[in-house]
C-alpha atoms as a PDB file:
ATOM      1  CA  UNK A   1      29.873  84.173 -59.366  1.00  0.00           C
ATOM      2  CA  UNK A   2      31.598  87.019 -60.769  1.00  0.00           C
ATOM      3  CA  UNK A   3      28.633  88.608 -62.928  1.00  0.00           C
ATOM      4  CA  UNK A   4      25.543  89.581 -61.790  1.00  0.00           C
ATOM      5  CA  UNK A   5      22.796  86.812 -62.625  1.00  0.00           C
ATOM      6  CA  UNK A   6      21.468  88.870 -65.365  1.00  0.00           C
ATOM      7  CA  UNK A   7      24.824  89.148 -67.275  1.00  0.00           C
ATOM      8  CA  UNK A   8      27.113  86.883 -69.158  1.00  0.00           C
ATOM      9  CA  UNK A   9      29.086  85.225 -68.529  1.00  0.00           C
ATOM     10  CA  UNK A  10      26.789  83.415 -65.884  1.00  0.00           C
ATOM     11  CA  UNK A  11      28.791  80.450 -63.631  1.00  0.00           C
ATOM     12  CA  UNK A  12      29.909  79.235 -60.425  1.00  0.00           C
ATOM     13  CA  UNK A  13      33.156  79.344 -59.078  1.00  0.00           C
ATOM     14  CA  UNK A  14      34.351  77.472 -56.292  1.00  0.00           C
ATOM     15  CA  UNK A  15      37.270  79.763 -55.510  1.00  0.00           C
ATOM     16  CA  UNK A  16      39.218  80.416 -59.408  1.00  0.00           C
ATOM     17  CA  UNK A  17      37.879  77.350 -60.498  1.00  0.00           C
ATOM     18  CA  UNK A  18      34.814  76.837 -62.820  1.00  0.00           C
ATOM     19  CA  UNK A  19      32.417  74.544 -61.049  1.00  0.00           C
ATOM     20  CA  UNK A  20      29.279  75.316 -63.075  1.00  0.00           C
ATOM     21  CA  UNK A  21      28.671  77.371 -66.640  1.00  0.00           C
ATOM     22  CA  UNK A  22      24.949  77.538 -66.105  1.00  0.00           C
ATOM     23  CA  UNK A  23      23.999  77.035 -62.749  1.00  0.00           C
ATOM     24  CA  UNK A  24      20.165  76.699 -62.118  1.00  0.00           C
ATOM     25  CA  UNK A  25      19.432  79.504 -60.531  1.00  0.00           C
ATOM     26  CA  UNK A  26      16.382  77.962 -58.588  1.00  0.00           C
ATOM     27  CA  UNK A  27      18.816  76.406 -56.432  1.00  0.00           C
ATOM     28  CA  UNK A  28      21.504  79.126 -55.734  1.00  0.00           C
ATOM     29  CA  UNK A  29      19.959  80.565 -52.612  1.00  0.00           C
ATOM     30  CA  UNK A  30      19.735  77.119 -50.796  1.00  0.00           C
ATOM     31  CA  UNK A  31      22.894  76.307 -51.926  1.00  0.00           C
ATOM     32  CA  UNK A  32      24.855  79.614 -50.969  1.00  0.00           C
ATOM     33  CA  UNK A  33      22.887  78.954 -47.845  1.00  0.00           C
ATOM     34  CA  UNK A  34      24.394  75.459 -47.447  1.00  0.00           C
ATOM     35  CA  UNK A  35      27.823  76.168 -47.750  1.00  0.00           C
ATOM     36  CA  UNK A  36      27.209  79.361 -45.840  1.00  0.00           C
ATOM     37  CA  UNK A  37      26.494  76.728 -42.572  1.00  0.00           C
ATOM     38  CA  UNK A  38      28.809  74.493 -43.709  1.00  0.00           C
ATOM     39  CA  UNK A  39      31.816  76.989 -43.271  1.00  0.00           C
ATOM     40  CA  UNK A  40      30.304  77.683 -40.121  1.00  0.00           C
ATOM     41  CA  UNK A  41      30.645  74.539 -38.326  1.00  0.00           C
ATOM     42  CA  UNK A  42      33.725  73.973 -40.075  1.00  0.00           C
ATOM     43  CA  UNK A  43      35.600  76.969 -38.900  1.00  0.00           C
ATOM     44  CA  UNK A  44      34.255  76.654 -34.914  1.00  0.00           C
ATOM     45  CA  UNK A  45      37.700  76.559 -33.386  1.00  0.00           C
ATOM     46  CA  UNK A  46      39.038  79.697 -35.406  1.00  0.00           C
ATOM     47  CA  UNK A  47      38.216  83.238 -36.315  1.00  0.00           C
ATOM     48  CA  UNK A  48      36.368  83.577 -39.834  1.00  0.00           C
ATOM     49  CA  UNK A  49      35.430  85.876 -42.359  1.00  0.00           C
ATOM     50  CA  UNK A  50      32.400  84.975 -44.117  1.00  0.00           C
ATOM     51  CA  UNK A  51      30.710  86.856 -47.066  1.00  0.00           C
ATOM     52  CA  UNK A  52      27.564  85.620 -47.768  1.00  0.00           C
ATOM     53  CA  UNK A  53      26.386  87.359 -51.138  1.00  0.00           C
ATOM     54  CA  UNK A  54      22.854  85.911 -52.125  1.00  0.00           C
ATOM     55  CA  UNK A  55      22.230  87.086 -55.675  1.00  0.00           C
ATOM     56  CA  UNK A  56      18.311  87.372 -54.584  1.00  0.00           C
ATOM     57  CA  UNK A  57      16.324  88.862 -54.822  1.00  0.00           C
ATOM     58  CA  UNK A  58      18.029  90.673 -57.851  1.00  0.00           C
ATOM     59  CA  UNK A  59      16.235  90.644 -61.166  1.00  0.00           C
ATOM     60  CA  UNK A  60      15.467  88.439 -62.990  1.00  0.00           C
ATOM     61  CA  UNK A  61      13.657  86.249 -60.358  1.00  0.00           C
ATOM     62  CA  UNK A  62      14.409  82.721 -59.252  1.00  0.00           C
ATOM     63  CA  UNK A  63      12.793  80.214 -56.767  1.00  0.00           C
ATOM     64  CA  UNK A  64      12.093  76.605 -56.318  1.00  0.00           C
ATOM     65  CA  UNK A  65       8.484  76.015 -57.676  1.00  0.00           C
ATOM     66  CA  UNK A  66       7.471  74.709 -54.163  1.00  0.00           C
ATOM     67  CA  UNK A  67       8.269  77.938 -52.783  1.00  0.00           C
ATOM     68  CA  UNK A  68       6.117  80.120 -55.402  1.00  0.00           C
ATOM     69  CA  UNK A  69       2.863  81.600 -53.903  1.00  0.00           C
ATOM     70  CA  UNK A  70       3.671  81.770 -50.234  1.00  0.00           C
ATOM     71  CA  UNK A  71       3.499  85.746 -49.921  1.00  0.00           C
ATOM     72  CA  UNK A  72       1.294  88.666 -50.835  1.00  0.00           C
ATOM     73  CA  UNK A  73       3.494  90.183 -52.684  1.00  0.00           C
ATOM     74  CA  UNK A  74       4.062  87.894 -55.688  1.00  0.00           C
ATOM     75  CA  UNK A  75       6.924  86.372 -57.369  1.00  0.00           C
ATOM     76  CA  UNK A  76       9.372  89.430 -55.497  1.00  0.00           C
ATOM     77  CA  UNK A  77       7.765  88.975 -51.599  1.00  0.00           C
ATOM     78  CA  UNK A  78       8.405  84.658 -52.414  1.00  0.00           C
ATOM     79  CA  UNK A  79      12.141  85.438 -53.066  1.00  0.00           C
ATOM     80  CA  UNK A  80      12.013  87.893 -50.181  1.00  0.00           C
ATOM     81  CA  UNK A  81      11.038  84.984 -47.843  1.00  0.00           C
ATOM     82  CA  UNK A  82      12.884  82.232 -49.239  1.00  0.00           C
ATOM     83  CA  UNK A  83      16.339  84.450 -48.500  1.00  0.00           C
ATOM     84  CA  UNK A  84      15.032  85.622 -44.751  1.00  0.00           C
ATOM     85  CA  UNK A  85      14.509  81.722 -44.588  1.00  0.00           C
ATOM     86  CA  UNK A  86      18.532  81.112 -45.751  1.00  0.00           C
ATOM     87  CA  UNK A  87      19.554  84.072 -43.675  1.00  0.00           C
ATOM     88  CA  UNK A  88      17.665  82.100 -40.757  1.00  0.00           C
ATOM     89  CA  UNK A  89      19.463  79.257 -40.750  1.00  0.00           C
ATOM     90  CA  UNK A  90      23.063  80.549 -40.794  1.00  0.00           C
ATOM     91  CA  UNK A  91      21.856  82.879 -37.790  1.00  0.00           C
ATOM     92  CA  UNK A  92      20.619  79.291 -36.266  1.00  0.00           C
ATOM     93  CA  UNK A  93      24.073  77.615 -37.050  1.00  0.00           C
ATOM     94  CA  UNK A  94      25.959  80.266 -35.022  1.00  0.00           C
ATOM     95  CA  UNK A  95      23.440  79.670 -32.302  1.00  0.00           C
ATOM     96  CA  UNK A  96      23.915  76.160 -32.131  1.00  0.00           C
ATOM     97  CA  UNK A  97      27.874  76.087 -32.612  1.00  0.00           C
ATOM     98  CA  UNK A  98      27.977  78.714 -29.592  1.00  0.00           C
ATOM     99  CA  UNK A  99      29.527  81.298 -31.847  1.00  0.00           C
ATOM    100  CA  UNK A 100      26.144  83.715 -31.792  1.00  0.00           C
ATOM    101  CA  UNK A 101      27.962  85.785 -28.418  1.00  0.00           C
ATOM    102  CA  UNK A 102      31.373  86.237 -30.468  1.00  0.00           C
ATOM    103  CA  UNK A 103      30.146  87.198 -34.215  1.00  0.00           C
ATOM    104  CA  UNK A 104      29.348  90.009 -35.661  1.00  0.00           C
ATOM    105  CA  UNK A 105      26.253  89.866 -38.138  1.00  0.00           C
ATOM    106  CA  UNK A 106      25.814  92.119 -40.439  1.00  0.00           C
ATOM    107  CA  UNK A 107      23.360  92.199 -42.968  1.00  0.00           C
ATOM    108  CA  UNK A 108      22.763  95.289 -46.082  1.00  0.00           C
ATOM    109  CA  UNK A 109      22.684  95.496 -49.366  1.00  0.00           C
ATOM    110  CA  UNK A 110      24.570  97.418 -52.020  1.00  0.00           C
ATOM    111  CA  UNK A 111      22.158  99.575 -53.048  1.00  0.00           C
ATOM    112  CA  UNK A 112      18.481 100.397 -53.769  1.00  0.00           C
ATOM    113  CA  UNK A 113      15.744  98.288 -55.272  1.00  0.00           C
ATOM    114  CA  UNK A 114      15.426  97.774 -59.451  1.00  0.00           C
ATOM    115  CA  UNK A 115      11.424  99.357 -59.834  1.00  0.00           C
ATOM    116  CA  UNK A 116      11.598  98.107 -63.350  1.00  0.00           C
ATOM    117  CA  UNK A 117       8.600  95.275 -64.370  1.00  0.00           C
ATOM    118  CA  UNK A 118       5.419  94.031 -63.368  1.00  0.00           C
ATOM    119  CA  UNK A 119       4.495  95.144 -58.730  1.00  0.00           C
ATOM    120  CA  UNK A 120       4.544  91.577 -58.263  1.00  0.00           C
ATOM    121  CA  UNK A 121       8.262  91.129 -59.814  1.00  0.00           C
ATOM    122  CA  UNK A 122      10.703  94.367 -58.280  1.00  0.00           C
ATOM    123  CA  UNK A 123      11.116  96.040 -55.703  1.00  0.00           C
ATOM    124  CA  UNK A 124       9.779  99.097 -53.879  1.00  0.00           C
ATOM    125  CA  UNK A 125      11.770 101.754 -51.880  1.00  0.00           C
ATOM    126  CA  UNK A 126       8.885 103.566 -50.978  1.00  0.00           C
ATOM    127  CA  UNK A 127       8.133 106.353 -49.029  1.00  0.00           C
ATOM    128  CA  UNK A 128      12.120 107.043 -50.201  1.00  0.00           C
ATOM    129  CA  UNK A 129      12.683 109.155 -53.610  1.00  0.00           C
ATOM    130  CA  UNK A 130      13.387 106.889 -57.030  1.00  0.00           C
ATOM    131  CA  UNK A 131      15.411 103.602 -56.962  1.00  0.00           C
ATOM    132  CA  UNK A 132      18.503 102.020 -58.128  1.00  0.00           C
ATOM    133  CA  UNK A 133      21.034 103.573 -60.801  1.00  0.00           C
ATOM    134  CA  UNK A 134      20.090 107.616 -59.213  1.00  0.00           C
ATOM    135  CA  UNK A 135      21.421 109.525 -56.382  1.00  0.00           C
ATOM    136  CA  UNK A 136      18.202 110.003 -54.837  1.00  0.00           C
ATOM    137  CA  UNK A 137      17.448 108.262 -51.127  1.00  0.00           C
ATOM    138  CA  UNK A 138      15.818 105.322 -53.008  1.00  0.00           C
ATOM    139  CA  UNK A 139      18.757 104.447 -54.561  1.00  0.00           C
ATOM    140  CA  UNK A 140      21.675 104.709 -52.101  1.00  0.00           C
ATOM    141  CA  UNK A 141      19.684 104.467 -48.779  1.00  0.00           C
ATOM    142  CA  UNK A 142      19.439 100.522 -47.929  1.00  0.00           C
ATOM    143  CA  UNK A 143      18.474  98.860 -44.850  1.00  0.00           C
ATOM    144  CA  UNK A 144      21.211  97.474 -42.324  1.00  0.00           C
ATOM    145  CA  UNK A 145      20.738  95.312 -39.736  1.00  0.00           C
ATOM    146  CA  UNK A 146      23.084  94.627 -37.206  1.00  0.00           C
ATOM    147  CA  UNK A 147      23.240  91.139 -34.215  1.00  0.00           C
ATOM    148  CA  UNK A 148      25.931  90.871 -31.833  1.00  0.00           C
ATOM    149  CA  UNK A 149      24.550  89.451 -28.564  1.00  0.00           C
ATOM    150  CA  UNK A 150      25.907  91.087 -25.890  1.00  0.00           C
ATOM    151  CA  UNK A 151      27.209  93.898 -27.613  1.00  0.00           C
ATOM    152  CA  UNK A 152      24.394  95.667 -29.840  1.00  0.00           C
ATOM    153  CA  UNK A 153      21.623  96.045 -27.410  1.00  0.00           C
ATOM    154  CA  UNK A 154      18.030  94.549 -29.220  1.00  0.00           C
ATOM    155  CA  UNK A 155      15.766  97.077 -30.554  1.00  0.00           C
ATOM    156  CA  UNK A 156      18.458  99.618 -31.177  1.00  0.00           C
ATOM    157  CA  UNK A 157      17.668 102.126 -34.230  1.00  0.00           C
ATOM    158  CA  UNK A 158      20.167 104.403 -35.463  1.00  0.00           C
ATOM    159  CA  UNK A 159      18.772 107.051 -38.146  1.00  0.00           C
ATOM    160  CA  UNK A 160      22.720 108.748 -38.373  1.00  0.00           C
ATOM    161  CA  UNK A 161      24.842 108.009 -41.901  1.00  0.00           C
ATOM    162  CA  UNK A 162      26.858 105.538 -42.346  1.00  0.00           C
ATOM    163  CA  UNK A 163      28.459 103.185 -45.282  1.00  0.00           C
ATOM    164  CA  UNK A 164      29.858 100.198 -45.787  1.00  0.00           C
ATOM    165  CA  UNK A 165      33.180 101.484 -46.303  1.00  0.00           C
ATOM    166  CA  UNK A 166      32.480 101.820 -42.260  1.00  0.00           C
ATOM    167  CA  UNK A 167      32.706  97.928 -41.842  1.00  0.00           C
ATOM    168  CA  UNK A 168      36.157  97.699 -42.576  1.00  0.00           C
ATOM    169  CA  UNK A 169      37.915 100.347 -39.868  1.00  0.00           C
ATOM    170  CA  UNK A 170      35.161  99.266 -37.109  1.00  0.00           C
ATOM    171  CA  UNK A 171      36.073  95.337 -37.435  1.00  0.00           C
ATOM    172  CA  UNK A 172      39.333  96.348 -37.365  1.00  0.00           C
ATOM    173  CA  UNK A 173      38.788  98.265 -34.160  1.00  0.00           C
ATOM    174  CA  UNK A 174      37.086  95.783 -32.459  1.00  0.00           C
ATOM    175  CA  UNK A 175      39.478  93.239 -33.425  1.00  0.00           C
ATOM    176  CA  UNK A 176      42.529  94.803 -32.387  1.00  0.00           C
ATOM    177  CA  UNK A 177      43.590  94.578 -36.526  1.00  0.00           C
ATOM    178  CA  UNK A 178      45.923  97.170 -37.930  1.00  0.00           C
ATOM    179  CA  UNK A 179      44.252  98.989 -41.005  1.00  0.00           C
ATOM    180  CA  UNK A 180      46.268  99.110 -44.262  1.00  0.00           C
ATOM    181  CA  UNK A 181      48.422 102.110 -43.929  1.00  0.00           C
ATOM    182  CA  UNK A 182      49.238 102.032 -48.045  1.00  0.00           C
ATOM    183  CA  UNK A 183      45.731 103.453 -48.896  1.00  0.00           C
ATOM    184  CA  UNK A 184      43.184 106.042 -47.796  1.00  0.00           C
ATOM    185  CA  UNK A 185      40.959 104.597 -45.938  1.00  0.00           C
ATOM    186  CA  UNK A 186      37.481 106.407 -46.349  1.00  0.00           C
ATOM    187  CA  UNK A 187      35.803 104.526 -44.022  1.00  0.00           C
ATOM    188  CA  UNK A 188      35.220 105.643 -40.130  1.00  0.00           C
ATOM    189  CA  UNK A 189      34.990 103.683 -36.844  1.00  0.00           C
ATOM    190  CA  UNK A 190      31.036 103.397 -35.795  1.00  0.00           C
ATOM    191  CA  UNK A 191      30.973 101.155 -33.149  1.00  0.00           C
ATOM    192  CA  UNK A 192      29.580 103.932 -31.175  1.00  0.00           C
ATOM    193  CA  UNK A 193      26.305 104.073 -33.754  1.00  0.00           C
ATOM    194  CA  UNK A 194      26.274 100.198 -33.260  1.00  0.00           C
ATOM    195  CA  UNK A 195      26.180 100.156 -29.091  1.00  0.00           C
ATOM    196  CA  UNK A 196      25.062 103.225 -27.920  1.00  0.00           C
ATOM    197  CA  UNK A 197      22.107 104.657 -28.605  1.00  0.00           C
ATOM    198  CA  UNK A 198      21.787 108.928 -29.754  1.00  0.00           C
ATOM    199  CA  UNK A 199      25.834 108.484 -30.542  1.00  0.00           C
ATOM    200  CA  UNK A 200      26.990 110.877 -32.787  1.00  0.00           C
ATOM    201  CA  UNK A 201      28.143 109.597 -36.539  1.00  0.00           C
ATOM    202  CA  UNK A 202      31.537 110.577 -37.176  1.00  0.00           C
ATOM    203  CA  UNK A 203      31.311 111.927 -40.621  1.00  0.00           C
ATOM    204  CA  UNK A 204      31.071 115.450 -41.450  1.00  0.00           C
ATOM    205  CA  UNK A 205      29.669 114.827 -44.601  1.00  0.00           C
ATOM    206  CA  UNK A 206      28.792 112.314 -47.944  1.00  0.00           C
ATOM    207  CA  UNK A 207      29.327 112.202 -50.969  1.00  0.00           C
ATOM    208  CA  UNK A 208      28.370 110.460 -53.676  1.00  0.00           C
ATOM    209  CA  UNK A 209      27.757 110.161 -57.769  1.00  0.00           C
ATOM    210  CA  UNK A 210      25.890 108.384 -60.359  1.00  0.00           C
ATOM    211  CA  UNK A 211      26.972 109.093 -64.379  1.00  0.00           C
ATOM    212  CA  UNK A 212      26.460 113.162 -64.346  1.00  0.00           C
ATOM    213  CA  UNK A 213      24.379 113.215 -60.857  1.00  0.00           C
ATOM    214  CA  UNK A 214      26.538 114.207 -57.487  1.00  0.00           C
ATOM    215  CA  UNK A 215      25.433 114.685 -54.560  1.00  0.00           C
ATOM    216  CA  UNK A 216      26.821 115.896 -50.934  1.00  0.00           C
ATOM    217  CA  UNK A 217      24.753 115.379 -47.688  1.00  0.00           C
ATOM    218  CA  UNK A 218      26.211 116.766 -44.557  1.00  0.00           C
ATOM    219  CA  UNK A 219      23.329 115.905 -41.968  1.00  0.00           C
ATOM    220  CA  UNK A 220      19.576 115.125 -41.224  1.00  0.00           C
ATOM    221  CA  UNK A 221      18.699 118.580 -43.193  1.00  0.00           C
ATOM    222  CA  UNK A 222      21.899 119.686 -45.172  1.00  0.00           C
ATOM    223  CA  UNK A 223      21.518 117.814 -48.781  1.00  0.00           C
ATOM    224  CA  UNK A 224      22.835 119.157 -52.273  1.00  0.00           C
ATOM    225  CA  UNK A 225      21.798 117.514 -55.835  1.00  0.00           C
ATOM    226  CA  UNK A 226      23.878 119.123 -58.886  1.00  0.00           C
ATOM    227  CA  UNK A 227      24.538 118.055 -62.378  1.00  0.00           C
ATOM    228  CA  UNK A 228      27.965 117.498 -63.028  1.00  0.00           C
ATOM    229  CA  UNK A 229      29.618 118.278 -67.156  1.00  0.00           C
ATOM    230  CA  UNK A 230      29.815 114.996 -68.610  1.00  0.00           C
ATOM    231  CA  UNK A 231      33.532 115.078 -69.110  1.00  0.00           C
ATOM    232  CA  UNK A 232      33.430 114.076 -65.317  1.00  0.00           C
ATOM    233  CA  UNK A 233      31.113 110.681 -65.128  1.00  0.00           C
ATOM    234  CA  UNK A 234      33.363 109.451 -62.365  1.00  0.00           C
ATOM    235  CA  UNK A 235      36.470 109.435 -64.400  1.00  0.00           C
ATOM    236  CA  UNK A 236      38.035 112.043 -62.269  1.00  0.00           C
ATOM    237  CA  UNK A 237      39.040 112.563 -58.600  1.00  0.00           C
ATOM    238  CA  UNK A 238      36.893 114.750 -56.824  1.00  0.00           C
END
């Protein structure tokens, strides 16, 4: 897909091709799911790259009828499920191909929850300040969850900053991989936060914007909100 499922153009690619102009959307998490496994067990013998981007549980909702009513928390907690279910059985498929020990899960999302609508149909960041589209902690801070056995010990929690712009330089890291040296590379190495637990992050500071809201955090207790002028809205270099 190249659209979010709530804009148009909505279809299905299968790499630049046009598969499907109106996919049923009912279906898309099983079947992202199924050719999530299927690349898997196909790609056993060889390093891979696979990014798995479930449009669930993004608004608006969609789920097999069989599937509606399982949770107490409505139509949202039923898509919730139904993608911890597809996330299951991709985790299983590395288990059962061996390839659990020598891949590195990692699972986040791009950015806080849409509070718009009816409880029972959005999401919540709560206790964390406002939601999606703000600078506030409900709108960039998202879970991340981490599995390399082996590696990340179980139980691990790491409360230090980090981005996914860190993915990139720590893969590369562990994989021996040469960074491109053509670009600046924001991202920072945190295999450290990953393995060892009270490690230090390794940036000095964030920042971050939304239309005229910018916003700098330097540590657990060092945050700054300002307005920027609205010639600025991102067009410019900071």
């Amino acid at each position: 897909m190249m659209f979010p499922n709530d804009m148009q153009p909505f279809v299905l690619y299968r790499d630049e091709k046009v598969v499907e102009p109106k996919p049923d959307q009912k279906t898309l998490n099983e079947r992202f799911t199924e050719e999530a496994v299927k690349f898997v067990r196909a790609k056993r013998e060889e390093p891979f790259f696979l990014y798995l981007a479930y449009s669930a549980p993004h608004i608006p909702l969609h789920l097999p009828d069989r599937l509606r009513g399982k949770s107490a928390r409505g139509l949202y907690g039923d898509v919730v499920e139904h993608l911890d279910s597809g996330i299951g059985e991709v985790l299983k498929a590395l288990d059962e191909t061996g390839l659990a020990d020598q891949t590195i899960v990692v699972f986040t999302s791009d950015n806080g929850p849409d509070t718009r609508g009816p409880y029972d149909k959005r999401g919540q960041a709560f206790p964390l300040r406002a939601a999606k589209a703000t600078t506030r902690e409900g709108g960039v801070r998202v879970p991340c969850v981490m599995r390399w056995p082996g590696h990340i010990p179980a139980g691990l929690v790491c409360r230090e900053i980090a981005s996914a712009m860190d993915v990139l330089p720590t893969v590369a890291g562990i994989t021996g991989a040469q960074p491109p040296q053509d670009r600046i590379i924001d991202g920072k190495d945190i295999l450290p936060l990953m393995t060892k637990p009270g490690a230090p992050g390794p940036h000095d500071a964030f920042y971050y914007y939304y239309a005229e809201r910018g916003k700098t955090r330097g540590g657990p207790q060092r945050e700054l909100e300002a307005r920027l002028p609205a010639h600025c809205n991102g067009r410019h270099p900071v």
